[in-house]
Protein backbone atom coordinates (compact mmCIF):
# COMPACT_ATOMS: atom_id res chain seq x y z
CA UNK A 1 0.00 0.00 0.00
CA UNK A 2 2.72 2.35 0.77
CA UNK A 3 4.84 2.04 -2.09
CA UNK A 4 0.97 2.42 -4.22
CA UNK A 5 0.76 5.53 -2.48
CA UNK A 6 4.23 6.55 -3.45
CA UNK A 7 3.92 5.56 -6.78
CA UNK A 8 0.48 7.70 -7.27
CA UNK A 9 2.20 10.85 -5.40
CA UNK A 10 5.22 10.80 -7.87
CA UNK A 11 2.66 10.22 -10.66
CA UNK A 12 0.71 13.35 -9.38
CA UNK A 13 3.73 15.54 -8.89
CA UNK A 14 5.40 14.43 -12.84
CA UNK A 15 1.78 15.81 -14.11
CA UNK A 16 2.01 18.82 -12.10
CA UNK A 17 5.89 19.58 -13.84
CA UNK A 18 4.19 18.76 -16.87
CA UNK A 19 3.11 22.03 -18.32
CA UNK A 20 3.86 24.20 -21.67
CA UNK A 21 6.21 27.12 -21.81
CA UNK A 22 5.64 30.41 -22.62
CA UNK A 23 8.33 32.45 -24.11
CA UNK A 24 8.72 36.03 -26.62
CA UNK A 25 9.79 36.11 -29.62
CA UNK A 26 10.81 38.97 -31.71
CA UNK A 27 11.41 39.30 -35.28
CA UNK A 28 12.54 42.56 -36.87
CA UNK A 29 10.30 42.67 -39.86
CA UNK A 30 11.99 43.68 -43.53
CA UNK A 31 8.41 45.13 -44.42
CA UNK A 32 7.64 47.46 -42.10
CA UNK A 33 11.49 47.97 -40.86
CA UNK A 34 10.32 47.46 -36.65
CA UNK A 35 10.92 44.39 -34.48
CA UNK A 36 7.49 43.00 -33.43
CA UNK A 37 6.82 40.47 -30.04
CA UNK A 38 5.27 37.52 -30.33
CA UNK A 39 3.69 35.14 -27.86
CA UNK A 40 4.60 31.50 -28.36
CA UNK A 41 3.99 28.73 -26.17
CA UNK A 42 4.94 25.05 -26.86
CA UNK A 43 3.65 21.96 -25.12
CA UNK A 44 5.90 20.13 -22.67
CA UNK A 45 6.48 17.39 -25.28
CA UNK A 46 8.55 20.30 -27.11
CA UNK A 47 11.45 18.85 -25.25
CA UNK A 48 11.03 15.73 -27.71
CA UNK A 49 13.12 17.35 -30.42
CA UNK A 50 12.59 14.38 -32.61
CA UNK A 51 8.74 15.17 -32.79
CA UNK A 52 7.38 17.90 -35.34
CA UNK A 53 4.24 20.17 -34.47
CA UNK A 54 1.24 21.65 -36.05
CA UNK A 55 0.75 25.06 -35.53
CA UNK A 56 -1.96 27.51 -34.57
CA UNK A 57 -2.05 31.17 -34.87
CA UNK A 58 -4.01 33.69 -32.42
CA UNK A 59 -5.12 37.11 -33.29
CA UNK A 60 -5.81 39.46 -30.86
CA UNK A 61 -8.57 42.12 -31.43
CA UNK A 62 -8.67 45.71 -31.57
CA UNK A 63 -6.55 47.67 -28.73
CA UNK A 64 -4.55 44.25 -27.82
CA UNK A 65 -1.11 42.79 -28.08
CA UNK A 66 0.60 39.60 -28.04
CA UNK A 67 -0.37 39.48 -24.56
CA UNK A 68 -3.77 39.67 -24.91
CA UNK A 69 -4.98 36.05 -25.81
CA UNK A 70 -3.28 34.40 -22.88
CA UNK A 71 -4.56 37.08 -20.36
CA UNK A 72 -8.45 36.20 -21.66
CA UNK A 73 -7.51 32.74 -21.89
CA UNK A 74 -5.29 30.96 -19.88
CA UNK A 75 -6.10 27.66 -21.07
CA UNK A 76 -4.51 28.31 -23.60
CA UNK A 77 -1.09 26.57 -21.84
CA UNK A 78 -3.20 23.32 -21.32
CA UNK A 79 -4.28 23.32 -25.34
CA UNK A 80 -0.85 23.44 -26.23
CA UNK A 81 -0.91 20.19 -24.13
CA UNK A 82 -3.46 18.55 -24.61
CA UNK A 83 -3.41 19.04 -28.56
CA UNK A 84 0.54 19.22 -28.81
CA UNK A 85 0.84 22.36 -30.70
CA UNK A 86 2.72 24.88 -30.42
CA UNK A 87 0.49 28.35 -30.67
CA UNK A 88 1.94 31.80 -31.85
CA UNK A 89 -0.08 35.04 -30.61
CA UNK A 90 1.88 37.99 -32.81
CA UNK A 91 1.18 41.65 -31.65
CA UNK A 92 -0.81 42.85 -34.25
CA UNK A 93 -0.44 46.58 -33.71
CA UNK A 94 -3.82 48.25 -32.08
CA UNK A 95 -5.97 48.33 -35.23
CA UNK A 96 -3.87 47.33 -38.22
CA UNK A 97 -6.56 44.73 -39.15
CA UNK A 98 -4.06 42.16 -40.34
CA UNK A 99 -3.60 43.81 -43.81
CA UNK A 100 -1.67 45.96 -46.05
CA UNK A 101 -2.79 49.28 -46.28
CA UNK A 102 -2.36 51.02 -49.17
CA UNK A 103 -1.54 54.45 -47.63
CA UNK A 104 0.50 53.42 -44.45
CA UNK A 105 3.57 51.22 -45.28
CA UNK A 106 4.17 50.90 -41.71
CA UNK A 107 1.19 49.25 -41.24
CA UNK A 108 1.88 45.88 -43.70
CA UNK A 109 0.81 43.02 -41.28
CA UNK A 110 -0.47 40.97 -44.07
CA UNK A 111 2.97 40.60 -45.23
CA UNK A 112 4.72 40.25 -41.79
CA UNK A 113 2.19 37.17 -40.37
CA UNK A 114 1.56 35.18 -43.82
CA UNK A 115 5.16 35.01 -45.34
CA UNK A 116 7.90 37.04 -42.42
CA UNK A 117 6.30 35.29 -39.51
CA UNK A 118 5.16 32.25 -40.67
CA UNK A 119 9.07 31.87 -42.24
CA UNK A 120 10.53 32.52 -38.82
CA UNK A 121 8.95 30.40 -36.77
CA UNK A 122 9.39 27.58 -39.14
CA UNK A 123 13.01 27.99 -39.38
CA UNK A 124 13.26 28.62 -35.46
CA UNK A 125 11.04 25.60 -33.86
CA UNK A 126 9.93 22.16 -34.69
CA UNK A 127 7.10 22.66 -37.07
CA UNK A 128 5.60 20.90 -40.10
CA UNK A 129 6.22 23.39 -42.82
CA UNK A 130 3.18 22.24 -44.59
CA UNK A 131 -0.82 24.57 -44.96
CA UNK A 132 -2.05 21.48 -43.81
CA UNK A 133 -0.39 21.45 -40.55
CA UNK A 134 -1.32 25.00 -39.63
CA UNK A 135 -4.25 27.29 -38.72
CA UNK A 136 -5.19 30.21 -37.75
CA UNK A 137 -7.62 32.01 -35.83
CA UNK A 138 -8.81 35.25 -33.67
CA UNK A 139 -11.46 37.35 -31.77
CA UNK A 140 -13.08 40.71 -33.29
CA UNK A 141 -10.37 42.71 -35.52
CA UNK A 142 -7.93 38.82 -35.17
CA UNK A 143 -11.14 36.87 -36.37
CA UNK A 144 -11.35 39.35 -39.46
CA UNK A 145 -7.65 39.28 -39.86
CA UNK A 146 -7.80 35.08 -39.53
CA UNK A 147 -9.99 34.66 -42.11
CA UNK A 148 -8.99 37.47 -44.29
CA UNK A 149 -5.40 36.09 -44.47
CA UNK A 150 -6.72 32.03 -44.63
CA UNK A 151 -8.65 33.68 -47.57
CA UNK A 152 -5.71 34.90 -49.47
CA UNK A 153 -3.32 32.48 -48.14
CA UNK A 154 -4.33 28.66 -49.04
CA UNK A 155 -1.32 27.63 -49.78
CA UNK A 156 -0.34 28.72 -45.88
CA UNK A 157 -3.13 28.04 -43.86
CA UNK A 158 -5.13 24.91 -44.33
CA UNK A 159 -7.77 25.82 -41.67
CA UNK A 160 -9.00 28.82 -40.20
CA UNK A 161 -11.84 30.00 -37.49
CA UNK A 162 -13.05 33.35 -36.06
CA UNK A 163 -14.94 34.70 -32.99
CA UNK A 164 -17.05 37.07 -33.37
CA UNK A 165 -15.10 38.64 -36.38
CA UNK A 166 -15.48 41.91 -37.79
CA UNK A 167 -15.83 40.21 -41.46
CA UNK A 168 -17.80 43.54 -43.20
CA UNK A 169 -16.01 46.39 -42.43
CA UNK A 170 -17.72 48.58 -44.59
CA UNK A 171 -20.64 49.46 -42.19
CA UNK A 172 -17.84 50.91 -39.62
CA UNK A 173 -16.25 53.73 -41.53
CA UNK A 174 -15.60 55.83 -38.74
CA UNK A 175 -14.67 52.96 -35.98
CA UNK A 176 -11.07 51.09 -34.67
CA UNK A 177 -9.51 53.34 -37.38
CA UNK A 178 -10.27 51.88 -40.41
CA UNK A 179 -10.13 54.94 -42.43
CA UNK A 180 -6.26 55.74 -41.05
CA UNK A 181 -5.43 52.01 -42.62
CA UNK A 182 -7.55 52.37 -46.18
CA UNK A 183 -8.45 56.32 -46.56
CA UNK A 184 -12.19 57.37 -46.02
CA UNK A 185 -14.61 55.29 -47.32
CA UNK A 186 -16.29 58.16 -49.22
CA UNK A 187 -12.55 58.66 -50.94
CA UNK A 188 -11.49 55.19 -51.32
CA UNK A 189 -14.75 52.97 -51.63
CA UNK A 190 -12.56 50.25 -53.59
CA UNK A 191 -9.61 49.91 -51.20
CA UNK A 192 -12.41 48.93 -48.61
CA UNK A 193 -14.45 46.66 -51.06
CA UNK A 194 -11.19 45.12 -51.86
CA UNK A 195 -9.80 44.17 -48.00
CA UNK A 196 -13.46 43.28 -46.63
CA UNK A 197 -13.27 39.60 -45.57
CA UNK A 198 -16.79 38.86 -47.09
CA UNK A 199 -16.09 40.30 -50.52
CA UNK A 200 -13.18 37.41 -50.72
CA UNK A 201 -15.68 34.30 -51.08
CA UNK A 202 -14.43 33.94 -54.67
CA UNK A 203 -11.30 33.13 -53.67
CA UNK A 204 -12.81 29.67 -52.42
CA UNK A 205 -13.74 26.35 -54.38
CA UNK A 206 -15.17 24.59 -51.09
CA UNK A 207 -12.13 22.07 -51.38
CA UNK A 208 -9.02 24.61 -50.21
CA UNK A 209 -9.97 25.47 -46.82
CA UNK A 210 -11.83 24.23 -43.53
CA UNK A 211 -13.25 27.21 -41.56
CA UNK A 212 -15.34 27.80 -39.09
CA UNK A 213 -17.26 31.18 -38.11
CA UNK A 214 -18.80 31.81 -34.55
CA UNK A 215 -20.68 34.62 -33.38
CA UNK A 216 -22.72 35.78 -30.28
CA UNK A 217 -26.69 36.84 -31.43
CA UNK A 218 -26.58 39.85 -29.14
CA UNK A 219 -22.66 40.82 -31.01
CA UNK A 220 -22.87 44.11 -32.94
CA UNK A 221 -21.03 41.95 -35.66
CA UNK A 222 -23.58 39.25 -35.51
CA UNK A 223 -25.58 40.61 -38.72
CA UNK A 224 -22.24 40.53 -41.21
CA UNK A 225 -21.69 37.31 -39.68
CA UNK A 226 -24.40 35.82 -40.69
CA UNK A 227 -24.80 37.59 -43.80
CA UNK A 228 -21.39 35.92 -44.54
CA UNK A 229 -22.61 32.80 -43.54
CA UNK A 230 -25.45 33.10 -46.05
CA UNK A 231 -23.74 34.25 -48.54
CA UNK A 232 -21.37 30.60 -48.32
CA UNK A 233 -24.69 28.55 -48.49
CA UNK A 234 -25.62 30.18 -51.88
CA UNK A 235 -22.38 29.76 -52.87
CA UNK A 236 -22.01 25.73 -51.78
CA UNK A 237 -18.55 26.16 -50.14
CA UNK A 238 -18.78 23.93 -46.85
CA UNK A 239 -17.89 25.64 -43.68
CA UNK A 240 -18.89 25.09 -40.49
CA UNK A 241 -21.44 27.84 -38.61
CA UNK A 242 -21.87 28.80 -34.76
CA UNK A 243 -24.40 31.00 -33.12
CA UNK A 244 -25.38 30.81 -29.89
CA UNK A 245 -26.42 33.09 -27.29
CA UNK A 246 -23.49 35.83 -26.15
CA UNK A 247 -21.55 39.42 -27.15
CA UNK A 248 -18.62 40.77 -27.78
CA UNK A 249 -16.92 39.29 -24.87
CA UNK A 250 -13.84 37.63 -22.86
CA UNK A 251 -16.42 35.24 -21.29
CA UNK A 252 -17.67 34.18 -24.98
CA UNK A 253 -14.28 34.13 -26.84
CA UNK A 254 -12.96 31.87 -23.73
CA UNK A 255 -15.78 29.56 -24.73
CA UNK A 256 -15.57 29.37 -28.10
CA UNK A 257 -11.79 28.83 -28.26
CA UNK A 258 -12.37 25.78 -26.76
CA UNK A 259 -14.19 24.21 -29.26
CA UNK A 260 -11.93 25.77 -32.14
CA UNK A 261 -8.77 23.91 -30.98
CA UNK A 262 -11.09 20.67 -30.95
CA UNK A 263 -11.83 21.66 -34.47
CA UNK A 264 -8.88 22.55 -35.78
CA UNK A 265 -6.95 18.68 -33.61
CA UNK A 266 -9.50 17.27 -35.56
CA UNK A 267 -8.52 19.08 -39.13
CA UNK A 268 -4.42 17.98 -38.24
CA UNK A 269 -5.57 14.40 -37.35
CA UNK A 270 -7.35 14.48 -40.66
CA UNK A 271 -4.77 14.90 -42.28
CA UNK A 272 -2.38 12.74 -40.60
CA UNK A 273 -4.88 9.55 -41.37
CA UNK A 274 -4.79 10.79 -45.20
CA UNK A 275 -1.03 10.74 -45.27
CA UNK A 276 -0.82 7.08 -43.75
């Protein structure tokens, strides 16, 4: 009995050591000549080195950092975990929304996460170099910038999600400074046709890309949501849809990245049983 009870404490305490790591990295981006921080955190398995690792990337909204996904979820430690991935939160400036703009070359985020970012941390960790072996995702501006980069990106991302994602910008013209990235919408009505997540449905053949979209009913971005939504039924390209009750908050983007890392495990494992 004692040496049970020794064995199950030293089993205990090994789980308890068990845990990812959290570290910064920072990259001095060629496009927009400024180092930039990112938040990565890698499972405990990381230690492995003869083990390779999918990859998921976080966007943070409007006003955030590459701090801001692990302060809203913490979990996020015991996903890298439980899923084995390794998960890279890049700051994302305060309201760049993840593009390029055409009057602020400072501001070319598009650039920096889908080819300088997505470069470096291939080169630095253990990864699978392959669109099928990453994803991204992100909350308000991030689940705009997710999709809008999955969008123009298939041959990077192979899966993609967002949480209650601004994906029509065009009916905020005067919010999260917009206008600063693409000129006024009265003076430049093309530039914001043209970087509008839900004017980029053409880009997919319902074969390229799994995605999911989530929204709160009670979100001010619930209506472009769903229009979105709607607009991928008339067009047959599969996705997969979530509505449920909730707004534009920590407490509902805490929930729903729970069920995105189960979707995107299950998108990896996919396509590790396809490559078998």
């Amino acid at each position: 009995m004692f040496k049970f009870l020794s064995f199950l404490v030293a089993f205990v305490f090994s789980i308890s050591l068990s845990a990812a790591k959290i570290d910064t990295l920072v990259i001095s981006s060629k496009s927009m000549r400024k180092k930039i921080k990112n938040l990565v955190i890698t499972p405990d398995s990381y230690q492995k080195k003869e083990l390779r690792y999918n990859v998921v990337y976080l966007l943070h909204g409007a006003g955030g950092n590459h701090k801001s996904w692990l302060e809203k979820a913490p979990e996020l430690e015991k996903y890298a975990d439980l899923y084995n991935v390794i998960l890279i939160c890049p700051d994302g400036d305060k309201t760049s929304w993840y593009f390029d703009s055409p009057v602020d070359k400072n501001m070319s985020y598009e650039t920096y996460i889908a080819e300088e970012l997505v470069s470096h941390v291939d080169k630095k960790y253990y990864t699978i170099p392959n669109a099928e072996n990453r994803a991204i995702t992100g909350y308000s501006m991030g689940g705009h910038g997710a999709l809008y980069l999955a969008f123009k990106h298939l041959d990077v991302w192979g899966s993609a999600a967002s949480m209650s994602g601004g994906v029509d910008i065009r009916p905020f013209p005067l919010q999260w400074d917009i206008a600063e990235r693409l000129g006024a919408y009265a003076d430049a009505p093309e530039a914001w046709e043209k970087h509008t997540v839900i004017n980029l449905t053409h880009l997919l053949n319902g074969q390229n890309l799994d995605f999911l979209i989530d929204c709160g009913v009670d979100d001010f971005f619930y209506n472009a949501n769903l229009r979105l939504h709607q607009k991928l039924l008339e067009r047959n390209i599969p996705h997969d849809y979530i509505e449920r009750p909730g707004g534009h908050t920590n407490e509902y983007w805490r929930n729903s990245i729970k069920y995105q890392m189960l979707f995107f495990n299950d998108f990896f494992q996919k396509g590790r049983q396809q490559t078998k």
